[in-house]
N, C-alpha and C. Protein backbone atom coordinates (compact mmCIF):
# COMPACT_ATOMS: atom_id res chain seq x y z
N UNK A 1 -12.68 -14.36 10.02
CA UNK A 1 -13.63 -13.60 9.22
C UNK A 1 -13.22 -13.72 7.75
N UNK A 2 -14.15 -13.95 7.15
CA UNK A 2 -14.07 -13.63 5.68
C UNK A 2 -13.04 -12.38 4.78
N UNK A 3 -12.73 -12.88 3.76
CA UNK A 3 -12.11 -11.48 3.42
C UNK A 3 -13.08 -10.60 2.66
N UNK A 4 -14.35 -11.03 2.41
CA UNK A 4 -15.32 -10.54 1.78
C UNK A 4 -15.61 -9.19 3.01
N UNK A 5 -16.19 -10.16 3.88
CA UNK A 5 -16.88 -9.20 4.85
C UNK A 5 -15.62 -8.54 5.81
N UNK A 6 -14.50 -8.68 5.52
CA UNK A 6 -13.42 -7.53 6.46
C UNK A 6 -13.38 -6.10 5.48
N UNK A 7 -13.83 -6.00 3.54
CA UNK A 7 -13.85 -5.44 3.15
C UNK A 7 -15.24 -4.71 2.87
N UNK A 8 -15.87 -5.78 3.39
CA UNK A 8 -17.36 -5.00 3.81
C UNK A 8 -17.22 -3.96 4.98
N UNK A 9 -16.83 -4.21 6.45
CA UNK A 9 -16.65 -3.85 7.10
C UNK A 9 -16.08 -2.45 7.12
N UNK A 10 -15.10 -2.51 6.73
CA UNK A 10 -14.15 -1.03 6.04
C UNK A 10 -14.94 -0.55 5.44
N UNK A 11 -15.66 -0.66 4.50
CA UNK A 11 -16.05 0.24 3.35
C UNK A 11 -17.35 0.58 4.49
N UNK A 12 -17.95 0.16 5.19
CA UNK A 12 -19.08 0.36 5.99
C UNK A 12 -18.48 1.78 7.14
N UNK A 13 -17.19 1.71 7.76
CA UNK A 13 -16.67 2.12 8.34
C UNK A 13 -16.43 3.81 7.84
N UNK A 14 -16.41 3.47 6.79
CA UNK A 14 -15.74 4.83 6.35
C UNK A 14 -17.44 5.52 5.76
N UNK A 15 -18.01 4.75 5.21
CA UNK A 15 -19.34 5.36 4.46
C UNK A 15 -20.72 5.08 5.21
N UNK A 16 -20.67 4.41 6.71
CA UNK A 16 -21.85 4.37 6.97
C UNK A 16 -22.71 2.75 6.75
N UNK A 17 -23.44 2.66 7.41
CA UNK A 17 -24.46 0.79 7.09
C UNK A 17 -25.38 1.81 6.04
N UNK A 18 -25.86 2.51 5.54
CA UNK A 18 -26.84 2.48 4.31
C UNK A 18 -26.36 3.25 3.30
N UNK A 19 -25.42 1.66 2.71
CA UNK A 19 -25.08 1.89 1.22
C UNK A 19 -25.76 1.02 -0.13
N UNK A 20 -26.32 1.55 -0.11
CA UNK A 20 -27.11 1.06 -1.76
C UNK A 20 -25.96 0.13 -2.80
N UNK A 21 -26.38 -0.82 -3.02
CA UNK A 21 -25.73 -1.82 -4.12
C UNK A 21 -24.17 -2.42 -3.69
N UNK A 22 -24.39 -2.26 -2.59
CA UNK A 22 -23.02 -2.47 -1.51
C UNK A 22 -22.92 -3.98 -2.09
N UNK A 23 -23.81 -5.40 -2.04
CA UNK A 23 -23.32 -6.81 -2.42
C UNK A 23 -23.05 -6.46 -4.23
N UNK A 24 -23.27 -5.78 -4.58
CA UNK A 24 -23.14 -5.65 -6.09
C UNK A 24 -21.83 -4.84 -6.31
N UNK A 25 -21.29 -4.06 -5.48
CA UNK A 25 -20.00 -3.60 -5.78
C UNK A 25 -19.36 -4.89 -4.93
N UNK A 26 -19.28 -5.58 -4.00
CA UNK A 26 -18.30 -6.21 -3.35
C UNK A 26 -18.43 -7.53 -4.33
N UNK A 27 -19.31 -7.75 -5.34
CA UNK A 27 -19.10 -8.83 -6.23
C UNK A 27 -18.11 -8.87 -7.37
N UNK A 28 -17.46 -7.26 -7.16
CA UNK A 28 -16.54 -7.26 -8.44
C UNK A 28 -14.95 -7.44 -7.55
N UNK A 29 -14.80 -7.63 -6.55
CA UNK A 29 -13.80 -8.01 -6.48
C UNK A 29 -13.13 -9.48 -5.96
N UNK A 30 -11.92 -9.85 -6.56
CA UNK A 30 -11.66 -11.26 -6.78
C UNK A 30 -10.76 -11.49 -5.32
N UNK A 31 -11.10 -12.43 -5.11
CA UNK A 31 -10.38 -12.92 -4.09
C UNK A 31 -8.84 -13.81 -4.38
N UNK A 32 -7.26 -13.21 -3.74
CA UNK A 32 -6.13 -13.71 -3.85
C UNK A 32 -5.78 -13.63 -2.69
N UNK A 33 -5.24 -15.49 -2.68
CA UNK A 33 -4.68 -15.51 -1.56
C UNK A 33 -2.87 -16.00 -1.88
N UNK A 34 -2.05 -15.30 -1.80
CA UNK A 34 -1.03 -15.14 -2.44
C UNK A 34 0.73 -15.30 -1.39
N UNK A 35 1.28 -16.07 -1.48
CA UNK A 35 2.65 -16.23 -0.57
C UNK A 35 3.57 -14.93 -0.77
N UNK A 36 4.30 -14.97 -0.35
CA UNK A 36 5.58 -13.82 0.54
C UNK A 36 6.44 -13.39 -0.37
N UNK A 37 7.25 -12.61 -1.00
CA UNK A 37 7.77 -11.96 -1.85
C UNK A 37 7.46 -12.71 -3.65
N UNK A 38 6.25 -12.52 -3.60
CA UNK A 38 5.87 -12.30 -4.86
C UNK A 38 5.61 -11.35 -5.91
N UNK A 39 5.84 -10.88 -6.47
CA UNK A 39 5.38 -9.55 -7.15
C UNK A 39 4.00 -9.76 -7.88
N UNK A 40 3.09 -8.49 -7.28
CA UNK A 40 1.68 -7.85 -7.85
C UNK A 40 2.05 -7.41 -9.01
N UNK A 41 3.12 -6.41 -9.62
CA UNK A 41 3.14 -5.63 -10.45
C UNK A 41 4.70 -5.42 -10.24
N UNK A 42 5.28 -5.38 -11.84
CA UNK A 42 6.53 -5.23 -12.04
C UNK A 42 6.93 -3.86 -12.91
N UNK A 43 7.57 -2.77 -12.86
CA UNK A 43 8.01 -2.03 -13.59
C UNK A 43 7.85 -2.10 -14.72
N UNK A 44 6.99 -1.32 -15.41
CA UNK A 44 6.74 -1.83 -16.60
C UNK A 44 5.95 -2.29 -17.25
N UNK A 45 5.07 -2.87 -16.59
CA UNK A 45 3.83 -3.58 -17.06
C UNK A 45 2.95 -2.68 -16.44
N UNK A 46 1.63 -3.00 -17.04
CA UNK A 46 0.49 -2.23 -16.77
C UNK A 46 -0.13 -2.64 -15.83
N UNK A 47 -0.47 -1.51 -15.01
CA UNK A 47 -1.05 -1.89 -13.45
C UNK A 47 -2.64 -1.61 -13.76
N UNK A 48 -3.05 -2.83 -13.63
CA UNK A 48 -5.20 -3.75 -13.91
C UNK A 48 -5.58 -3.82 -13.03
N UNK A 49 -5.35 -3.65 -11.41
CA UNK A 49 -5.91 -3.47 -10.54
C UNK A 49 -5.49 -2.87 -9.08
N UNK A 50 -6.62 -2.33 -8.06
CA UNK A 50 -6.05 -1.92 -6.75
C UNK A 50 -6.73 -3.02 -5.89
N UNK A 51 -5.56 -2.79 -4.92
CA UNK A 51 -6.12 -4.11 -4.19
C UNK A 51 -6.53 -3.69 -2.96
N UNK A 52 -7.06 -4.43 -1.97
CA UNK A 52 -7.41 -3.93 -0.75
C UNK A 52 -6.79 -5.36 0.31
N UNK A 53 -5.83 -4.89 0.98
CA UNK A 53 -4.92 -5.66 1.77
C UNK A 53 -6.14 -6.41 3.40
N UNK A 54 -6.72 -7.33 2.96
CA UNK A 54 -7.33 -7.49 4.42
C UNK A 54 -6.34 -8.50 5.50
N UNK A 55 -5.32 -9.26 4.51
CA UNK A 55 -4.72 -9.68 5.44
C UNK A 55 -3.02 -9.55 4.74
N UNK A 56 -1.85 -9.14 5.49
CA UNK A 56 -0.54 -9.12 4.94
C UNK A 56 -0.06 -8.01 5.00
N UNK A 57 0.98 -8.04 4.20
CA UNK A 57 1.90 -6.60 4.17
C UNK A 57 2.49 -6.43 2.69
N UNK A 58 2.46 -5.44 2.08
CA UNK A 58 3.04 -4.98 0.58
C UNK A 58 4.12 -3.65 0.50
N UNK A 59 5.13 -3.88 -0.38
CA UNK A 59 5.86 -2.98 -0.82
C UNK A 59 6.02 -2.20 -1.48
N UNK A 60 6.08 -1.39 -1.64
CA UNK A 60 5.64 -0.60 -2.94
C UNK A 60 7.24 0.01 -3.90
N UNK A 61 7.32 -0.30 -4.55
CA UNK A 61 9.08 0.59 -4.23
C UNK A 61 9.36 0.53 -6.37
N UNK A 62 10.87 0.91 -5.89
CA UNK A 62 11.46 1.16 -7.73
C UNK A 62 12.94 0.49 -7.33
N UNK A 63 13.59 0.53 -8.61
CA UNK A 63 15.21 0.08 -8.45
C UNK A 63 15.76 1.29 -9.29
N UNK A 64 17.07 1.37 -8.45
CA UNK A 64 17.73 2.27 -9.15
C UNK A 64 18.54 1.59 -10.14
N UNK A 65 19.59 2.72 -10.74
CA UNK A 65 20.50 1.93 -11.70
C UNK A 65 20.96 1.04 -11.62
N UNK A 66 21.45 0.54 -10.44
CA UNK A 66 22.48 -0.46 -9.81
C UNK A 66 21.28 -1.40 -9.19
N UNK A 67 19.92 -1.40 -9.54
CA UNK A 67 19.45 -2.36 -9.18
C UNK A 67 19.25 -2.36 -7.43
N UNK A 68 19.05 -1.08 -6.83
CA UNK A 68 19.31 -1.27 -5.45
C UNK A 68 17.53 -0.82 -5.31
N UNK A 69 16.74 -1.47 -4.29
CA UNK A 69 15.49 -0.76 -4.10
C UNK A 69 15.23 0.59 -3.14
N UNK A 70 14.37 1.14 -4.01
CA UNK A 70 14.11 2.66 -3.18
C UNK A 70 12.50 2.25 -2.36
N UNK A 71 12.03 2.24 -1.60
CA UNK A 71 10.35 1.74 -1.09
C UNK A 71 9.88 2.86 -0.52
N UNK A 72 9.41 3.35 -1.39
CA UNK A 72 8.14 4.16 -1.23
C UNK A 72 7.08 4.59 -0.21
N UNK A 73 6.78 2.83 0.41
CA UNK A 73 5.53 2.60 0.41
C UNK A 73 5.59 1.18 1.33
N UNK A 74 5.24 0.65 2.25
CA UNK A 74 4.74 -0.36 3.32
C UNK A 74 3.33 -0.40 3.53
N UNK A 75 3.12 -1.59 3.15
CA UNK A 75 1.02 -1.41 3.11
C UNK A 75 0.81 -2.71 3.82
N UNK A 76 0.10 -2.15 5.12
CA UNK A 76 -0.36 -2.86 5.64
C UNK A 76 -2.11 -3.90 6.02
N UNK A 77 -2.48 -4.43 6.61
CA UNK A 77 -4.03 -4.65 6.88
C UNK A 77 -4.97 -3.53 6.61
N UNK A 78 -5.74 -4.00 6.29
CA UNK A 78 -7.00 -2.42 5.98
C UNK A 78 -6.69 -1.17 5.44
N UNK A 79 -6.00 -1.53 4.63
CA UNK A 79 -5.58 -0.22 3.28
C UNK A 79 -5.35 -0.85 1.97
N UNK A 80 -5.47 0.09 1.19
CA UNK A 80 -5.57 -0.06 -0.39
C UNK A 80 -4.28 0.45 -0.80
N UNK A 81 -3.59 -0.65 -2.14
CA UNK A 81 -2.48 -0.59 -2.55
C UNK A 81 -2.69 -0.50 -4.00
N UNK A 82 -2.10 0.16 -5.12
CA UNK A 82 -1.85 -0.05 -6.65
C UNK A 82 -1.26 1.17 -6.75
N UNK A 83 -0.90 1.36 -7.87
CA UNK A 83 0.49 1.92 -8.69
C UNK A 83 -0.79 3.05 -9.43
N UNK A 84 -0.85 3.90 -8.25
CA UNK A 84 -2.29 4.36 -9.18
C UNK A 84 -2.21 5.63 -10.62
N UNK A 85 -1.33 6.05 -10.94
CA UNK A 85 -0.76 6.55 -12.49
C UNK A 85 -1.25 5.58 -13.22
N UNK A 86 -0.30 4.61 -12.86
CA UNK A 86 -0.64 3.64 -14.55
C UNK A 86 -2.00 2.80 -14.36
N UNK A 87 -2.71 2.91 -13.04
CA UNK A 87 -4.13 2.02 -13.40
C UNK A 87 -4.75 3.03 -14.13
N UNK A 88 -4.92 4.57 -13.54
CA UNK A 88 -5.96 5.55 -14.20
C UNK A 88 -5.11 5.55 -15.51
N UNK A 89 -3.85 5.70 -16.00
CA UNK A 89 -3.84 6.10 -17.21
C UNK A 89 -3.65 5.35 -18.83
N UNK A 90 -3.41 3.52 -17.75
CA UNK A 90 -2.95 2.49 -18.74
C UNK A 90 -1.53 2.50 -19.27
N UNK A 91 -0.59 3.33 -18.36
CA UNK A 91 0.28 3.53 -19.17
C UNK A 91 0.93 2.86 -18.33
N UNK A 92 2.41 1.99 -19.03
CA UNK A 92 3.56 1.15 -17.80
C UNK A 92 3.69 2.06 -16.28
N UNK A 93 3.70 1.16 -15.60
CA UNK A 93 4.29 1.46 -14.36
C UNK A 93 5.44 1.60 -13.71
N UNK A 94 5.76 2.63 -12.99
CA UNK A 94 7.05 2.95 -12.74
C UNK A 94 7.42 2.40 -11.27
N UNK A 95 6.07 1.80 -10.96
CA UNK A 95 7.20 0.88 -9.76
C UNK A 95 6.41 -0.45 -9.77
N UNK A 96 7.36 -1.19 -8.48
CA UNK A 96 7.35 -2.27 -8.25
C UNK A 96 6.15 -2.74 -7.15
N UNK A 97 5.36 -3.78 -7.05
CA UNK A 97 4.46 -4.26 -5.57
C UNK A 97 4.96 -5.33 -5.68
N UNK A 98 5.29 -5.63 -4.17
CA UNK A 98 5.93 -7.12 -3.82
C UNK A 98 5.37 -7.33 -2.68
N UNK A 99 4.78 -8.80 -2.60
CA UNK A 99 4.29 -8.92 -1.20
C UNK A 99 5.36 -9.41 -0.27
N UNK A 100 5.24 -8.89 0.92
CA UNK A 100 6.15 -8.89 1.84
C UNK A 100 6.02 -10.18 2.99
N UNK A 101 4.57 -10.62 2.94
CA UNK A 101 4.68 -11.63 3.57
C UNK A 101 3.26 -12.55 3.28
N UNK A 102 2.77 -13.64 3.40
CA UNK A 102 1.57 -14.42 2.57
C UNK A 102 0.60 -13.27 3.12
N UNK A 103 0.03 -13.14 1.69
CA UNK A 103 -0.93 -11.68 1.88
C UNK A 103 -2.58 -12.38 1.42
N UNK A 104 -3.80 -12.05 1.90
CA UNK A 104 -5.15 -11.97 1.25
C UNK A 104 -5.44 -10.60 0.88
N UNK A 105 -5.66 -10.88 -0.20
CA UNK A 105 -6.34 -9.48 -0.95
C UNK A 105 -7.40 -9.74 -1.72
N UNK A 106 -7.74 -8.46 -1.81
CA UNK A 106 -9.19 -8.53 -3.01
C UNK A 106 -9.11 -7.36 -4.21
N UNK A 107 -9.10 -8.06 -4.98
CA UNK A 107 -8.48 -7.31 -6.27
C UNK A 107 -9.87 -6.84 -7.12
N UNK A 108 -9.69 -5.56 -7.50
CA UNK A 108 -10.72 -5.48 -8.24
C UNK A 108 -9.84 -4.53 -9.38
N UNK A 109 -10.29 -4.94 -11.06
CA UNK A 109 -9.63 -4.36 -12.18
C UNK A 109 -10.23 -3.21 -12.17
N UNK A 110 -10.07 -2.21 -13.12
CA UNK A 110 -10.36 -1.08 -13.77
C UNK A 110 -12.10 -1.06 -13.87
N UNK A 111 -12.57 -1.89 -14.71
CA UNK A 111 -14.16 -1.97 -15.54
C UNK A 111 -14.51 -2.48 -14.01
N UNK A 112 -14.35 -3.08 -12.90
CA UNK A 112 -15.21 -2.80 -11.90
C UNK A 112 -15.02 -1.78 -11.10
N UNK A 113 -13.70 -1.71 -10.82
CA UNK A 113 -13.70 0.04 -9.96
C UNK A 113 -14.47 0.97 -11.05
N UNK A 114 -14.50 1.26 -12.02
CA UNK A 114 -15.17 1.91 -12.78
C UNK A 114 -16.99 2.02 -12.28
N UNK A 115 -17.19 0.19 -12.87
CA UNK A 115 -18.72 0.08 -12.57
C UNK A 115 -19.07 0.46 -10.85
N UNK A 116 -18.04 0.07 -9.83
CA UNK A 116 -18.06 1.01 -8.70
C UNK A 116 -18.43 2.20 -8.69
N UNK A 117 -17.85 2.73 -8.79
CA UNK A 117 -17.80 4.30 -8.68
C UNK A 117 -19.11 4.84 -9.06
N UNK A 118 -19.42 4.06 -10.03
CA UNK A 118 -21.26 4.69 -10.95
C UNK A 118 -22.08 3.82 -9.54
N UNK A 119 -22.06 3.22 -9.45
CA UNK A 119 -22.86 2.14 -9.15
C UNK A 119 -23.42 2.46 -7.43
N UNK A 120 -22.22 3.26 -6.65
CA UNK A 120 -21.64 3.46 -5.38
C UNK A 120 -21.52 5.02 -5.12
N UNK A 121 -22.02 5.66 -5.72
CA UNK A 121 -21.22 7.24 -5.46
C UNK A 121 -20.88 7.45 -3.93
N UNK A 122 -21.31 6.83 -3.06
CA UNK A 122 -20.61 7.02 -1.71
C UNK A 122 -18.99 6.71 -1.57
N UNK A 123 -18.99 5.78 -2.33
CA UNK A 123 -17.55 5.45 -2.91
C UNK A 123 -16.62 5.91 -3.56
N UNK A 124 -16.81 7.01 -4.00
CA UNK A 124 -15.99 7.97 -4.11
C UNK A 124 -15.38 8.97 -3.31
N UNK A 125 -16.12 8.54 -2.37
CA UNK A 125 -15.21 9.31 -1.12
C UNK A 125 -14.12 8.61 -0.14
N UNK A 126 -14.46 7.09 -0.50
CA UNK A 126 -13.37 6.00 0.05
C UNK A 126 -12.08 5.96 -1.07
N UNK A 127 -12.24 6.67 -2.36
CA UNK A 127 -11.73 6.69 -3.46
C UNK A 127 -10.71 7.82 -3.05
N UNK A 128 -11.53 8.99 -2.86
CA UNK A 128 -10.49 10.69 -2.38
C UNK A 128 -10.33 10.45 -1.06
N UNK A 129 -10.17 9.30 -0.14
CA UNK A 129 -9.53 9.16 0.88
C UNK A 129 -8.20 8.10 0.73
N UNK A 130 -8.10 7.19 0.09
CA UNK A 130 -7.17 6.49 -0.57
C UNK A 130 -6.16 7.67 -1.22
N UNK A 131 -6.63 8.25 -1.98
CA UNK A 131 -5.85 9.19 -3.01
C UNK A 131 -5.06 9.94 -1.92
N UNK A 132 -6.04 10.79 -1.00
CA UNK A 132 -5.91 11.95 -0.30
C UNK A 132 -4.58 10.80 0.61
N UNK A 133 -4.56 10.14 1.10
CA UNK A 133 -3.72 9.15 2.26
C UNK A 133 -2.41 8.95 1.64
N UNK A 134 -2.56 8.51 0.19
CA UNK A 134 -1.17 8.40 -0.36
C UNK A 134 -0.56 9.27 -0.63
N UNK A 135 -0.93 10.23 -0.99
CA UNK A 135 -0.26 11.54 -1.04
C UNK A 135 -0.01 12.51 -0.30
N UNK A 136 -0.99 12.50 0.66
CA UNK A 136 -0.20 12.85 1.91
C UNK A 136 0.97 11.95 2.94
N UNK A 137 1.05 10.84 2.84
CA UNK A 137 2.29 10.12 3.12
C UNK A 137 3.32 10.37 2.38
N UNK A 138 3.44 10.23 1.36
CA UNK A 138 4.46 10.65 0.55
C UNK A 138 5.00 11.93 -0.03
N UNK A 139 4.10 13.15 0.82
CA UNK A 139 4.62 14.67 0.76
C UNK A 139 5.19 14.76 2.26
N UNK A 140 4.73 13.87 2.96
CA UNK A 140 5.59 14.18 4.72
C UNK A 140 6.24 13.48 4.55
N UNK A 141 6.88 12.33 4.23
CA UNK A 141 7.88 11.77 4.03
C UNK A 141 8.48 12.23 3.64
N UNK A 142 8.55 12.60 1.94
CA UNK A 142 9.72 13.61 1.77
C UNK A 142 10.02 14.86 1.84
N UNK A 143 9.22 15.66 2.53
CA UNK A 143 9.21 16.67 3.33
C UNK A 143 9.83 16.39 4.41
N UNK A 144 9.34 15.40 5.15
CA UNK A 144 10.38 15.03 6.47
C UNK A 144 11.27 14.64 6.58
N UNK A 145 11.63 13.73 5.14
CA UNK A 145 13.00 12.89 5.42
C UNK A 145 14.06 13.71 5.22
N UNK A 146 13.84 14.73 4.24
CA UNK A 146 14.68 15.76 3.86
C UNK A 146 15.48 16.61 4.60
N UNK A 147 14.65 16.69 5.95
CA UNK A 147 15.44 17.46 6.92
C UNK A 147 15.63 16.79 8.20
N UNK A 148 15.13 15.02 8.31
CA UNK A 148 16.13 14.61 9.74
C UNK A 148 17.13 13.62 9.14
N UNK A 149 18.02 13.97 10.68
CA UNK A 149 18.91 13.00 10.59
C UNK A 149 18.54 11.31 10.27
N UNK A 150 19.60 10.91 10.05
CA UNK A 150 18.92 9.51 9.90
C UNK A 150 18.40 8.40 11.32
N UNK A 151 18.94 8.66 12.27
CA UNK A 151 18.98 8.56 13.69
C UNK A 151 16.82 8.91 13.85
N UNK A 152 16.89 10.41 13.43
CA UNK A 152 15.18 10.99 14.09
C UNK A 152 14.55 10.16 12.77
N UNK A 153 14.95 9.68 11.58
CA UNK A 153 14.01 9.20 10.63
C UNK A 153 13.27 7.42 11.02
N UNK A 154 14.37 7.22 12.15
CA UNK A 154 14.41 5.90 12.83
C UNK A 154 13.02 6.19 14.03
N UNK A 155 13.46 6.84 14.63
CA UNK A 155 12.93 7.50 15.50
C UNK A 155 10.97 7.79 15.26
N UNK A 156 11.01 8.67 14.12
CA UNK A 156 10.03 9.27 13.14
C UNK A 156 9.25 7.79 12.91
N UNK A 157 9.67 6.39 12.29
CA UNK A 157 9.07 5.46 11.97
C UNK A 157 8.78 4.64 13.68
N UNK A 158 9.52 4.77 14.71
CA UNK A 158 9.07 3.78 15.92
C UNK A 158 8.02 4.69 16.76
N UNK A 159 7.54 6.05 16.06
CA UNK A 159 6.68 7.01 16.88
C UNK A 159 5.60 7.08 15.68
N UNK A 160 5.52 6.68 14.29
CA UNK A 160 4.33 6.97 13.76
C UNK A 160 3.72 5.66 13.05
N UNK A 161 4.67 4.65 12.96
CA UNK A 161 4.88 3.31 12.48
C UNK A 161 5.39 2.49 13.01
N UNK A 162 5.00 2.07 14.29
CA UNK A 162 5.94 1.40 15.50
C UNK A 162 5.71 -0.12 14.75
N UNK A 163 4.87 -0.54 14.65
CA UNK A 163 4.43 -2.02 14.09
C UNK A 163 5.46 -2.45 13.48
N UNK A 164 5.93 -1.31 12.20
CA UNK A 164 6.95 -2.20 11.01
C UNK A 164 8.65 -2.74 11.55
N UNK A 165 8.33 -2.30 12.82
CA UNK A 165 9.64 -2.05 13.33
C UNK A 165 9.76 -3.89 13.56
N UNK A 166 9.11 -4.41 14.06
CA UNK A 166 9.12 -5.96 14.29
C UNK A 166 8.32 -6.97 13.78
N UNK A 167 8.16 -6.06 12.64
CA UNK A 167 6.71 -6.87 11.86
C UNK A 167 7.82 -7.41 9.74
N UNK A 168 8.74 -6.06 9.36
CA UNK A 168 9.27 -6.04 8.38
C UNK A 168 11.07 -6.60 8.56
N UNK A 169 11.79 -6.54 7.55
CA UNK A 169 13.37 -6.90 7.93
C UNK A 169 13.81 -5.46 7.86
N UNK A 170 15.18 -5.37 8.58
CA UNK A 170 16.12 -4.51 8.84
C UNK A 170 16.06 -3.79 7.35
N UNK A 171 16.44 -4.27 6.42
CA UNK A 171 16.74 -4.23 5.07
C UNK A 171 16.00 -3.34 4.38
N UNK A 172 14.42 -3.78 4.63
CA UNK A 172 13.06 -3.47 4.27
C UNK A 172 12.93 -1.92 5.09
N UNK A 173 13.00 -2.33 6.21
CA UNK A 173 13.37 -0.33 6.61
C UNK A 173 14.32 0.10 6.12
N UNK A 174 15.01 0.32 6.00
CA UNK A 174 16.09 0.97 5.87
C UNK A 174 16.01 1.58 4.30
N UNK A 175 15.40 0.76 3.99
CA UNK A 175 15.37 1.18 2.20
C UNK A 175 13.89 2.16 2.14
N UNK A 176 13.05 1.92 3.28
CA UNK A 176 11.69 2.84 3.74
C UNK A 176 12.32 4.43 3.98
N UNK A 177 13.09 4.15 4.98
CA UNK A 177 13.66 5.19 5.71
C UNK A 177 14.92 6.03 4.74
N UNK A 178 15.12 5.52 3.80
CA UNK A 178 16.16 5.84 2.85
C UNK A 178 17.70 5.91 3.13
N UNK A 179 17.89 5.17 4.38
CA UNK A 179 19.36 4.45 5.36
C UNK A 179 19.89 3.66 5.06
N UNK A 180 21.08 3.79 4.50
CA UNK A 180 22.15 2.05 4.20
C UNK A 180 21.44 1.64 5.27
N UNK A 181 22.00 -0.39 4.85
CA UNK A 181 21.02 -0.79 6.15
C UNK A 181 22.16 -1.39 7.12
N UNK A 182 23.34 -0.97 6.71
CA UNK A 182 24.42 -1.34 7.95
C UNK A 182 24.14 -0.16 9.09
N UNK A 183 23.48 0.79 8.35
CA UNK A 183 23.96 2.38 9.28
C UNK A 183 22.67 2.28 10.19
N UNK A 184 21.60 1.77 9.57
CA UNK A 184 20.43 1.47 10.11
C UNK A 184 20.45 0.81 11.24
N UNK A 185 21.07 -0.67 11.14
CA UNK A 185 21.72 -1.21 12.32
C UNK A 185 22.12 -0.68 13.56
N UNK A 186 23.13 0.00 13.00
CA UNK A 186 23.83 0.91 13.71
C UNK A 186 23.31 1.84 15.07
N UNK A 187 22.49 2.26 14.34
CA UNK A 187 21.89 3.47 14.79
C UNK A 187 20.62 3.02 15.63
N UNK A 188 19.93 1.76 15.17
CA UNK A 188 18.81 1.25 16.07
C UNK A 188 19.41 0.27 17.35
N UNK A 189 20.01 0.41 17.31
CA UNK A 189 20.96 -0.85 18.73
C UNK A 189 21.15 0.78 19.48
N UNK A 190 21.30 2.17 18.81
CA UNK A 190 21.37 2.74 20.10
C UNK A 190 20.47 2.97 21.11
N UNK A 191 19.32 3.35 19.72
CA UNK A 191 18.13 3.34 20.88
C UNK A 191 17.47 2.61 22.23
């Protein structure tokens, strides 16, 4: 299938078959077909677009002082990824997107999500479901991670995120799960 029409599909999914100007919003976004640890967006630079993952996997993450990565964020098929602070506000970005493995996406900048949004008002509710999704992942996460062991945080990802378990590297969890990744090891050979 097309990556046009897998993002047709979704957006149909969530809003219904009678959406008005539906080929006129799916004309603003660009088609990338892009190889395996590349970076979308680097610390720092200004994040110009969100993407919509129809085929691959993305990272989302920061470095600490020592240069070690913290990841945020694992984005898989049929979800939307960007650094969304600095797209709405233009201001540098405070983290990193790296693709995790040869990814298709469809990128659309600012002035078309913009002309979206006017163009689509149904689309604004695929907009406060994106929003609403990331932020609720990332208040149970660290709400949750905060109080299990590292053992149930293992656990927590093969019961709500079983996929990444044989889909990402050891490394790549572990820095998800916020686990050295020797201890990570460790601890998944018990299970």
């Amino acid at each position: 299938m097309k990556m046009i029409e897998i993002l047709r599909q979704h957006i149909v999914n969530r809003l219904g078959k009678d959406i008005q100007n539906l080929d006129t919003v799916l004309g603003h976004f660009k088609s990338i077909e892009i190889d395996r640890n590349q970076f979308l967006l680097e610390q720092g630079q200004v994040c110009k677009q969100v993407y919509f993952i129809a085929k691959g996997c993305l990272q989302v993450f920061t470095y600490d002082n020592e240069m070690n990565e913290t990841t945020r964020d694992i984005v898989i098929e049929d979800n939307w990824c960007s650094e969304l602070l600095s797209f709405g506000s233009g201001q540098p970005a405070a983290e990193n997107i790296r693709t995790v493995e040869s990814c298709q996406l469809l990128a659309i900048d600012k002035q078309g999500f913009q002309t979206m949004m006017l163009t689509v008002p149904q689309f604004d509710k695929v907009y406060k479901q994106i929003l609403e999704a990331s932020y609720a992942n990332s208040v149970y996460r660290i709400n949750t991670f905060v109080a299990l062991s590292a053992l149930d945080r293992i656990k927590w990802l093969m019961e709500k995120r079983p996929q990444l378990m044989t889909r990402v590297s050891s490394r790549l969890i572990a820095s998800y799960l916020g686990i050295n990744k020797d201890v990570f090891s460790r601890l998944k050979a018990k299970l």
